[in-house]
Protein backbone atom coordinates (compact mmCIF):
# COMPACT_ATOMS: atom_id res chain seq x y z
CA UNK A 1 95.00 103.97 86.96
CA UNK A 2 97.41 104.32 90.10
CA UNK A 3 101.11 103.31 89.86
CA UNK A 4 101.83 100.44 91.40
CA UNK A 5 103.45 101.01 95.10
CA UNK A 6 101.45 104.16 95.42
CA UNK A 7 98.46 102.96 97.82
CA UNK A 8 98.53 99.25 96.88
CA UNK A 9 99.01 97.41 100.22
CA UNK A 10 102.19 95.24 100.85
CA UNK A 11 102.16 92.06 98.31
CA UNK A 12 99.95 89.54 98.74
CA UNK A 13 97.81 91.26 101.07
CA UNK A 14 94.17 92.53 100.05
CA UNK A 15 93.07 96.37 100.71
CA UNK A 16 90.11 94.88 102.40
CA UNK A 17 91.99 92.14 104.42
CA UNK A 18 94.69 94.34 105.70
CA UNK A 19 91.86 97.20 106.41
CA UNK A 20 90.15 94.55 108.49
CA UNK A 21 92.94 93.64 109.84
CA UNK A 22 94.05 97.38 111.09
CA UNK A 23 90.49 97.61 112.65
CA UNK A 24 90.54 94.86 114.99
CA UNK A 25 94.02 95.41 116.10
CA UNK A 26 92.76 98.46 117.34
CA UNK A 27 90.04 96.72 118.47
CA UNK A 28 92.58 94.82 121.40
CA UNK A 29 92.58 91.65 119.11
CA UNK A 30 96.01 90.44 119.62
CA UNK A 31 96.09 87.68 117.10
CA UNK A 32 95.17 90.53 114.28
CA UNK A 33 97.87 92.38 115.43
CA UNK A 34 100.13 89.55 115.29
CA UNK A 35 99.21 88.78 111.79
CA UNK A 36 98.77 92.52 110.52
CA UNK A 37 102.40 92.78 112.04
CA UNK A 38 103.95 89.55 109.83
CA UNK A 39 101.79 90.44 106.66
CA UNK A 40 103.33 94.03 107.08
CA UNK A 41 106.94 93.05 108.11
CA UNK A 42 108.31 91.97 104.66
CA UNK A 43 106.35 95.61 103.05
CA UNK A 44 108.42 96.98 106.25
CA UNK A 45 111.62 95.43 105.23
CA UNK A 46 111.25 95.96 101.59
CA UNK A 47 111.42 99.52 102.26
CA UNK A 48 114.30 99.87 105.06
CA UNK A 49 116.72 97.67 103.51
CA UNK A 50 117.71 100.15 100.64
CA UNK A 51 118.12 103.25 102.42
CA UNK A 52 119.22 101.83 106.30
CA UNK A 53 121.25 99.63 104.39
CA UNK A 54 123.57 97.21 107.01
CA UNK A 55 120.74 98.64 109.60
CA UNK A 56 117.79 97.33 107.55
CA UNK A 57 116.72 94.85 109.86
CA UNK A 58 116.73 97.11 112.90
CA UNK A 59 114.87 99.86 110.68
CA UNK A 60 112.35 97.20 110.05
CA UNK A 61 112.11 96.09 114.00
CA UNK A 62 111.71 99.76 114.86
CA UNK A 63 109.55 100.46 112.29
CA UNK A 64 107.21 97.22 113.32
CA UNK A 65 107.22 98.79 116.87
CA UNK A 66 106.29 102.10 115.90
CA UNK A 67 103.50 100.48 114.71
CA UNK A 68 102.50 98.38 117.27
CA UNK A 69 102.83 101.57 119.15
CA UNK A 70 100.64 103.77 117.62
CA UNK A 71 98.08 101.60 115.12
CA UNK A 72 95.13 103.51 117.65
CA UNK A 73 96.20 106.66 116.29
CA UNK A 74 95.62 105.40 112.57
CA UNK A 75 92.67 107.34 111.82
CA UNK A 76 91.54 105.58 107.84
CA UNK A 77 92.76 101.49 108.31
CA UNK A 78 92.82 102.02 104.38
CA UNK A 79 95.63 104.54 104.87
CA UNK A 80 97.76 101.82 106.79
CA UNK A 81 100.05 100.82 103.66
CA UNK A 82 101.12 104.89 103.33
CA UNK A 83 101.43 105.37 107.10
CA UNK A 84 103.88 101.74 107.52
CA UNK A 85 105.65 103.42 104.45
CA UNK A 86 106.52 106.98 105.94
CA UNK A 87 107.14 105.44 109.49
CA UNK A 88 109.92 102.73 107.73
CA UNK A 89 111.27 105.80 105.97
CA UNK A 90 111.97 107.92 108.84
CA UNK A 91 113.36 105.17 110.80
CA UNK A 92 115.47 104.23 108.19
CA UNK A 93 117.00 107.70 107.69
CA UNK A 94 117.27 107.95 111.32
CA UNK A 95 119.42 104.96 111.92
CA UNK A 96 121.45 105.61 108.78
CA UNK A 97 122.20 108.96 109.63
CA UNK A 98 123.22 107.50 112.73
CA UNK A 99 125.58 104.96 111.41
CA UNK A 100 127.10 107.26 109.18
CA UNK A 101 127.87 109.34 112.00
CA UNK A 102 129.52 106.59 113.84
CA UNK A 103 132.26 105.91 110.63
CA UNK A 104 134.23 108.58 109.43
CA UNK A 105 134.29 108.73 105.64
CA UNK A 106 136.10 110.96 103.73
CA UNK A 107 133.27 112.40 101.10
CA UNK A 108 136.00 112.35 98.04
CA UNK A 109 136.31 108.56 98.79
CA UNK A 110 132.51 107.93 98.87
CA UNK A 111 132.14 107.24 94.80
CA UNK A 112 135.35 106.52 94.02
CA UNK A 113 136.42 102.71 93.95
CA UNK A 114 133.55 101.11 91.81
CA UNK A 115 134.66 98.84 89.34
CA UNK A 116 132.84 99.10 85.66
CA UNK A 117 130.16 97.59 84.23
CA UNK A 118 132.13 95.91 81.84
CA UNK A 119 134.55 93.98 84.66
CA UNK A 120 132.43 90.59 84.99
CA UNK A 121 134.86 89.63 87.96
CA UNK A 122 134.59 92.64 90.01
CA UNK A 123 131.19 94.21 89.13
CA UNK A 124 129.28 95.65 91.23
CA UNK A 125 125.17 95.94 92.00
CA UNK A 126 122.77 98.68 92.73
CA UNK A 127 123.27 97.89 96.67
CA UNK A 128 126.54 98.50 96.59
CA UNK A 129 126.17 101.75 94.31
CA UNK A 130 123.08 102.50 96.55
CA UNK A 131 125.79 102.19 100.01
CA UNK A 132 127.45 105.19 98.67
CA UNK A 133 124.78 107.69 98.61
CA UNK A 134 123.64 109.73 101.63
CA UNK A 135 120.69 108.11 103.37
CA UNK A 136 118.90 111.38 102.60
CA UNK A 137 119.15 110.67 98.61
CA UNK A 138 119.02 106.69 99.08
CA UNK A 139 115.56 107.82 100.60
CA UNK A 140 114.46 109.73 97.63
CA UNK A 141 115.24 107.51 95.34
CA UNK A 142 113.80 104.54 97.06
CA UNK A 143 110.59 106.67 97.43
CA UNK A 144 110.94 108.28 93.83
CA UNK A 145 112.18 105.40 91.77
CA UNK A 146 111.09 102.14 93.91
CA UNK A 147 107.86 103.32 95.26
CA UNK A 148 106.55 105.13 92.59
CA UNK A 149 105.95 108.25 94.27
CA UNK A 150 106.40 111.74 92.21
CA UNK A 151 108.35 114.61 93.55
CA UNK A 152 105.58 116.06 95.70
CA UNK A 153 104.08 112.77 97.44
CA UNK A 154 108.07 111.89 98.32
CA UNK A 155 108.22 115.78 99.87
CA UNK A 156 104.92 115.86 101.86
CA UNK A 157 106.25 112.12 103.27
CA UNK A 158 109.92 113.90 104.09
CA UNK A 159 108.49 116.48 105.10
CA UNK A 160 110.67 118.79 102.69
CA UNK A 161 109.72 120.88 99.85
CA UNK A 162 109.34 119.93 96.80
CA UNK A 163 112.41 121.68 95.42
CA UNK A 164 114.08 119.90 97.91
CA UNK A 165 113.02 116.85 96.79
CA UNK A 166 114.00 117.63 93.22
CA UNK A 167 117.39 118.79 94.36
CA UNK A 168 118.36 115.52 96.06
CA UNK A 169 116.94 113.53 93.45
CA UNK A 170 119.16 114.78 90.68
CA UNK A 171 122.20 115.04 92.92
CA UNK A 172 121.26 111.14 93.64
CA UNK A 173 120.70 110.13 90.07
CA UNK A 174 123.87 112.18 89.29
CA UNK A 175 125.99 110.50 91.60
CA UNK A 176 124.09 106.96 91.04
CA UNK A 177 124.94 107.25 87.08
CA UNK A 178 128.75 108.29 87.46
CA UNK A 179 129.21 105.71 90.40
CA UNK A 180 127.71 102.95 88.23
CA UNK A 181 129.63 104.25 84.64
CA UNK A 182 126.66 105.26 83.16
């Protein structure tokens, strides 16, 4: 039995629908790819939001485009859900590497600040612990611990290796647990 998230297309979408739907996009249909497009928008989103964070929404746009761009290319139409998934990951990481680029943060301030679990008026949620990560490890752990990918699926997608993988995702989980007082 596969994990869920693994190959399971976006939710309430059927394998078979959304393979159908791939093939006559790249058939010219425009109304499939208008529809394969929304059904695959809120997968899209669902994916960029954690790691692009405050860029989300423009993760998702580029991510939709990419798609629009290059659904011809998509060799399997059963392999769509996977392919959407690596695309909004990239994009993500690319525009939150960018944004972090663009404000200067002192890395000693980047955990410090977070109220405690225990502080009802000032606690905080996994976004917010999730903002102060790296978009390299908010990407691991959104593939790891969100998509249900192991260690090797989330390296051949990053294309890193493995120990690579590993690395980031214990410096992420490290940094997740003392930012949120675990």
């Amino acid at each position: 039995m596969e994990r869920p998230g693994r190959s399971a297309p976006p939710p309430g979408v059927k394998d078979d629908e959304l393979s159908d739907l791939v093939r006559r996009a790249q058939g010219g249909d425009t109304v499939a790819m208008s529809s394969l497009l929304a059904r695959l928008a809120p997968y899209a989103a669902r994916v960029c939001g954690p790691i692009a964070l405050d860029d989300g929404p423009d993760a998702t746009q580029e991510t939709l485009i990419a798609v629009f761009r290059n659904l011809r290319s998509l060799k399997d139409p059963a392999a769509c859900h996977g392919w959407v998934r690596a695309i909004a990951v990239r994009e993500s990481v690319r525009l939150a590497k960018r944004s972090a680029r663009s404000v200067p943060v002192d890395p000693r301030d980047r955990l410090d600040g977070i109220p405690s679990r225990g502080d009802v008026e000032q606690a905080t949620d996994v976004s917010d612990v999730l903002a102060r990560l790296s978009p390299e490890h908010r990407a691991v752990i959104v593939l790891r611990d969100v998509e249900g990918l192991d260690e090797s699926e989330a390296a051949e997608l990053l294309a890193l290796p493995v120990g690579t993988v590993k690395s980031r995702l214990h410096r992420a989980r490290d940094n997740f647990r003392k930012a949120w007082g675990v």
